[in-house]
C-alpha atoms as a PDB file:
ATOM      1  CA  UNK A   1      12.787  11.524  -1.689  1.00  0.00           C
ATOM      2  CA  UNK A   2      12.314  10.496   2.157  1.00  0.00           C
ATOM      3  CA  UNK A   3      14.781   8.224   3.772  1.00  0.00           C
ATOM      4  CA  UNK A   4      11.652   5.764   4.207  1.00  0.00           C
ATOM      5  CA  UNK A   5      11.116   5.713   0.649  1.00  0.00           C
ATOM      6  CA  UNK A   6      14.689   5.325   0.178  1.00  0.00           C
ATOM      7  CA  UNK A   7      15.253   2.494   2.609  1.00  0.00           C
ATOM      8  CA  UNK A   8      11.420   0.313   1.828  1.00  0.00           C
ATOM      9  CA  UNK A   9      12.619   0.259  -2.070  1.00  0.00           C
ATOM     10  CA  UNK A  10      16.183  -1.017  -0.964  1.00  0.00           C
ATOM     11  CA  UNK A  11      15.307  -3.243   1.029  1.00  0.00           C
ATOM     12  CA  UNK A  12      12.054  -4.821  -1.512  1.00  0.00           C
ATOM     13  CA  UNK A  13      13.918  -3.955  -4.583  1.00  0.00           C
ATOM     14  CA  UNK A  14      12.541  -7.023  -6.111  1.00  0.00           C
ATOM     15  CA  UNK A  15       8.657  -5.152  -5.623  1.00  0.00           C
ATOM     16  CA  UNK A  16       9.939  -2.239  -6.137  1.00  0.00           C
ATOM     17  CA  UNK A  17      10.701  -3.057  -9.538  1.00  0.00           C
ATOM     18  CA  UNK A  18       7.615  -5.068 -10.668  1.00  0.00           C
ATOM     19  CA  UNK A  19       5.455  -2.755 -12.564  1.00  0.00           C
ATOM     20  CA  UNK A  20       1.987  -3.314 -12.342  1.00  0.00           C
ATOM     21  CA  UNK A  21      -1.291  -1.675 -14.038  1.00  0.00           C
ATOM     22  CA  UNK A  22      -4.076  -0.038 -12.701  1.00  0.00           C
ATOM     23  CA  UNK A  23      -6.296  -3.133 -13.340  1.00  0.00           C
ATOM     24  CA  UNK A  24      -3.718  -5.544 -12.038  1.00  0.00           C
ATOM     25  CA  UNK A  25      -3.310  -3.005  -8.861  1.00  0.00           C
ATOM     26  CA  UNK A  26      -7.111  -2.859  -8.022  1.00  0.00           C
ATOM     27  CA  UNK A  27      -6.820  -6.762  -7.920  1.00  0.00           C
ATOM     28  CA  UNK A  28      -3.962  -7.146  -5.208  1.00  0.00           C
ATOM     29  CA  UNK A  29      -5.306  -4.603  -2.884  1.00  0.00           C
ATOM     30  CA  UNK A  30      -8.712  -6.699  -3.114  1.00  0.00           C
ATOM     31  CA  UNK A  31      -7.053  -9.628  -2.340  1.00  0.00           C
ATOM     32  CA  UNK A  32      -5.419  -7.996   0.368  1.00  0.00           C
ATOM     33  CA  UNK A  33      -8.676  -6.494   1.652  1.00  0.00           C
ATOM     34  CA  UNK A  34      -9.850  -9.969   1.801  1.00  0.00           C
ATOM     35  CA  UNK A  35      -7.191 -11.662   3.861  1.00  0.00           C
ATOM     36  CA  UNK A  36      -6.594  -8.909   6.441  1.00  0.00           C
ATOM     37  CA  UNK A  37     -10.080  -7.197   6.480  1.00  0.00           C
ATOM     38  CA  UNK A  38      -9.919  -3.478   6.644  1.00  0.00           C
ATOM     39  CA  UNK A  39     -12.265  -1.607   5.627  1.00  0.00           C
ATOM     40  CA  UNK A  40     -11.613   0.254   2.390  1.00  0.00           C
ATOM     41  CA  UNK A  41     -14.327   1.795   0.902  1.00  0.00           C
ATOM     42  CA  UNK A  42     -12.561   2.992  -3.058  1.00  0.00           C
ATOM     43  CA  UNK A  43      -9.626   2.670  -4.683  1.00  0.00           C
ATOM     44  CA  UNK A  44      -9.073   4.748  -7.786  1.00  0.00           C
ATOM     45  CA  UNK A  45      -6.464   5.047 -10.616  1.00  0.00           C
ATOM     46  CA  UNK A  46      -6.453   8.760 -11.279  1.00  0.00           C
ATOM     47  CA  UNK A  47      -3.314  10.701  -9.981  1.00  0.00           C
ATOM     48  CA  UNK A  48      -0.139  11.719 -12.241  1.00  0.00           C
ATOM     49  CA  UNK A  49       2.464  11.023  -9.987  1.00  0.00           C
ATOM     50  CA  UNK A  50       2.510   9.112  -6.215  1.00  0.00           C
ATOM     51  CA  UNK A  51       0.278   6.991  -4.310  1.00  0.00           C
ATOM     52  CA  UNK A  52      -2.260   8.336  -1.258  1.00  0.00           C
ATOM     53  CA  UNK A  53      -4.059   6.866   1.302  1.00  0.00           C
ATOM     54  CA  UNK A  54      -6.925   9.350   2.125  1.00  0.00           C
ATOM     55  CA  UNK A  55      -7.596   9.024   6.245  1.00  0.00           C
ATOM     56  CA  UNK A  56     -10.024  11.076   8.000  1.00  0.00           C
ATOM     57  CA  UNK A  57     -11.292  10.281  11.352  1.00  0.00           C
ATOM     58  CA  UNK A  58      -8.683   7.492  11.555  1.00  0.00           C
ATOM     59  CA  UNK A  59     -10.553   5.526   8.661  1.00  0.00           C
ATOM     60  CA  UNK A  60      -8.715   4.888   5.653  1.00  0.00           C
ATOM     61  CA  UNK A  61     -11.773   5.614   2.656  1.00  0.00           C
ATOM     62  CA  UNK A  62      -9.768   5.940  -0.282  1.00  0.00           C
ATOM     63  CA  UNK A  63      -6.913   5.066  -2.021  1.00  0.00           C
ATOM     64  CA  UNK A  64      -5.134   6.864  -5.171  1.00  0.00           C
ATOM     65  CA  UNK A  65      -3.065   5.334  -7.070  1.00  0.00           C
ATOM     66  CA  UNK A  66      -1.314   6.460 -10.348  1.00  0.00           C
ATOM     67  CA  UNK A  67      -3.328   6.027 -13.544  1.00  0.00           C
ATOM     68  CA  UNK A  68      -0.189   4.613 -15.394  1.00  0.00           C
ATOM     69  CA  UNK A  69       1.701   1.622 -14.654  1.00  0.00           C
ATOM     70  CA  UNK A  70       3.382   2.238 -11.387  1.00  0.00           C
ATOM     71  CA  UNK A  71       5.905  -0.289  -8.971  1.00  0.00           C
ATOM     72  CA  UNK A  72       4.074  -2.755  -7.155  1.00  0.00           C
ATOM     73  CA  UNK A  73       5.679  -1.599  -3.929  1.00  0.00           C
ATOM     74  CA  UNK A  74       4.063   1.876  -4.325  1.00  0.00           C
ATOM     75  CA  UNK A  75       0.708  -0.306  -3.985  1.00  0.00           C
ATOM     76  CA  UNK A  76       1.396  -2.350  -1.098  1.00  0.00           C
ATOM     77  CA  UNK A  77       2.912   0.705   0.555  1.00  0.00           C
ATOM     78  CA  UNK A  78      -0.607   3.267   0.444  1.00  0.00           C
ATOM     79  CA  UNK A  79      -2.152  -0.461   1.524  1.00  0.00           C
ATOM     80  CA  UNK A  80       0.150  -0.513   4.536  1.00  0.00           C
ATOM     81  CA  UNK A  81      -1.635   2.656   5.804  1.00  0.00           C
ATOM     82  CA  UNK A  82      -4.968   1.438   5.720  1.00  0.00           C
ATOM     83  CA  UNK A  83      -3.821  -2.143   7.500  1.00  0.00           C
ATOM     84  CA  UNK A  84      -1.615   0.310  10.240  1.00  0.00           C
ATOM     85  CA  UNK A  85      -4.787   2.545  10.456  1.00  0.00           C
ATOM     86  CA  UNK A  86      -6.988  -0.382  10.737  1.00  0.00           C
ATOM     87  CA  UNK A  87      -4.839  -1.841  13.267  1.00  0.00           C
ATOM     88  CA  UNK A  88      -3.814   1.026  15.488  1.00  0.00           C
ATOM     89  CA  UNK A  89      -7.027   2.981  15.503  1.00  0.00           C
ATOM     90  CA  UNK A  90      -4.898   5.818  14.489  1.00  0.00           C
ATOM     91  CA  UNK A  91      -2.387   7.196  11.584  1.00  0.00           C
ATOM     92  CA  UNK A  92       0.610   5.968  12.058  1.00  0.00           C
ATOM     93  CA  UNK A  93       2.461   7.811   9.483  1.00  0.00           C
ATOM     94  CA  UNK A  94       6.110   6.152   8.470  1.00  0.00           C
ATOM     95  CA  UNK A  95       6.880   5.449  12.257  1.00  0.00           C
ATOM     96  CA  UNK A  96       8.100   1.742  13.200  1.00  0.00           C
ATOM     97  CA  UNK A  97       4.642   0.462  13.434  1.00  0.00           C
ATOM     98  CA  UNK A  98       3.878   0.933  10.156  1.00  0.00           C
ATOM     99  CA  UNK A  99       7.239  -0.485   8.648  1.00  0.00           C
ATOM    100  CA  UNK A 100       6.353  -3.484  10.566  1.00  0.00           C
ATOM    101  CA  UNK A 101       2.803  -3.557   8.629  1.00  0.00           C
ATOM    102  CA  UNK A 102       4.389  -2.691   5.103  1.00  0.00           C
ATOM    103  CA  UNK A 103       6.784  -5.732   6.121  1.00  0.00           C
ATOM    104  CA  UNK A 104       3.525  -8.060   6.504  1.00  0.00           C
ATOM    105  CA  UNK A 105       1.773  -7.194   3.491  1.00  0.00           C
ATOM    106  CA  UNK A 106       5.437  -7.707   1.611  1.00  0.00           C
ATOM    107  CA  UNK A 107       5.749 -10.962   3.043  1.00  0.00           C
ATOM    108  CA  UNK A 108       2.286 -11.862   2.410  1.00  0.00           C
ATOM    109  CA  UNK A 109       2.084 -10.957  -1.078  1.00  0.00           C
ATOM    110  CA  UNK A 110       5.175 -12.955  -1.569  1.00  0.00           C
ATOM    111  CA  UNK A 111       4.205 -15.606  -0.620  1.00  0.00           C
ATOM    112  CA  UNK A 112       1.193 -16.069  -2.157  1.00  0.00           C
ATOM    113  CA  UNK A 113       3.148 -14.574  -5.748  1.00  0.00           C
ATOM    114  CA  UNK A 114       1.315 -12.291  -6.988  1.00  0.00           C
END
């Protein structure tokens, strides 16, 4: 496992260990695509393992997401690429920009308690 990986579910331990479903995972990136407005085209439920943002031509067009229940920070994570994508015109990758974006959906989804 990357140090990233390592250090996002240490320090959001709290979303890190919230499983959600499919359904309930399709809902919070919604809402999400609602209050910060990028422009996601699909999200699907199909893969056996991880989360993936799919980015080509830096436009985030698809999300995967496991088809079993899976932590709630592995949702707001893949949606951190598409806001850092969004934002910087370009794929940021794990670099400080986009820990700063996977901070602000965190706090954001906090405090609105989902």
């Amino acid at each position: 496992m990357k140090l990233c990986y390592i250090k996002e579910n240490m320090k959001y331990s709290r979303e890190h260990n919230l499983e959600v479903t499919p359904k309930q995972a399709k809902m919070i990136i919604k809402k999400l695509h609602r209050h910060f407005k990028t422009p996601i085209t699909k999200v699907e439920c199909s893969r056996y393992q991880n989360g993936m943002a799919h980015i080509w031509n830096n436009f985030v067009y698809k999300i995967s997401l496991p088809k079993n229940e899976m932590p709630m920070l592995l949702v707001l994570h893949e949606y951190a690429h598409a806001l850092a994508t969004h934002k910087y015109s370009k794929n940021v990758y794990h670099t400080k920009k986009f820990t700063r974006q996977v901070a602000r959906v965190v706090k954001y989804v906090q405090k609105k308690n989902y």
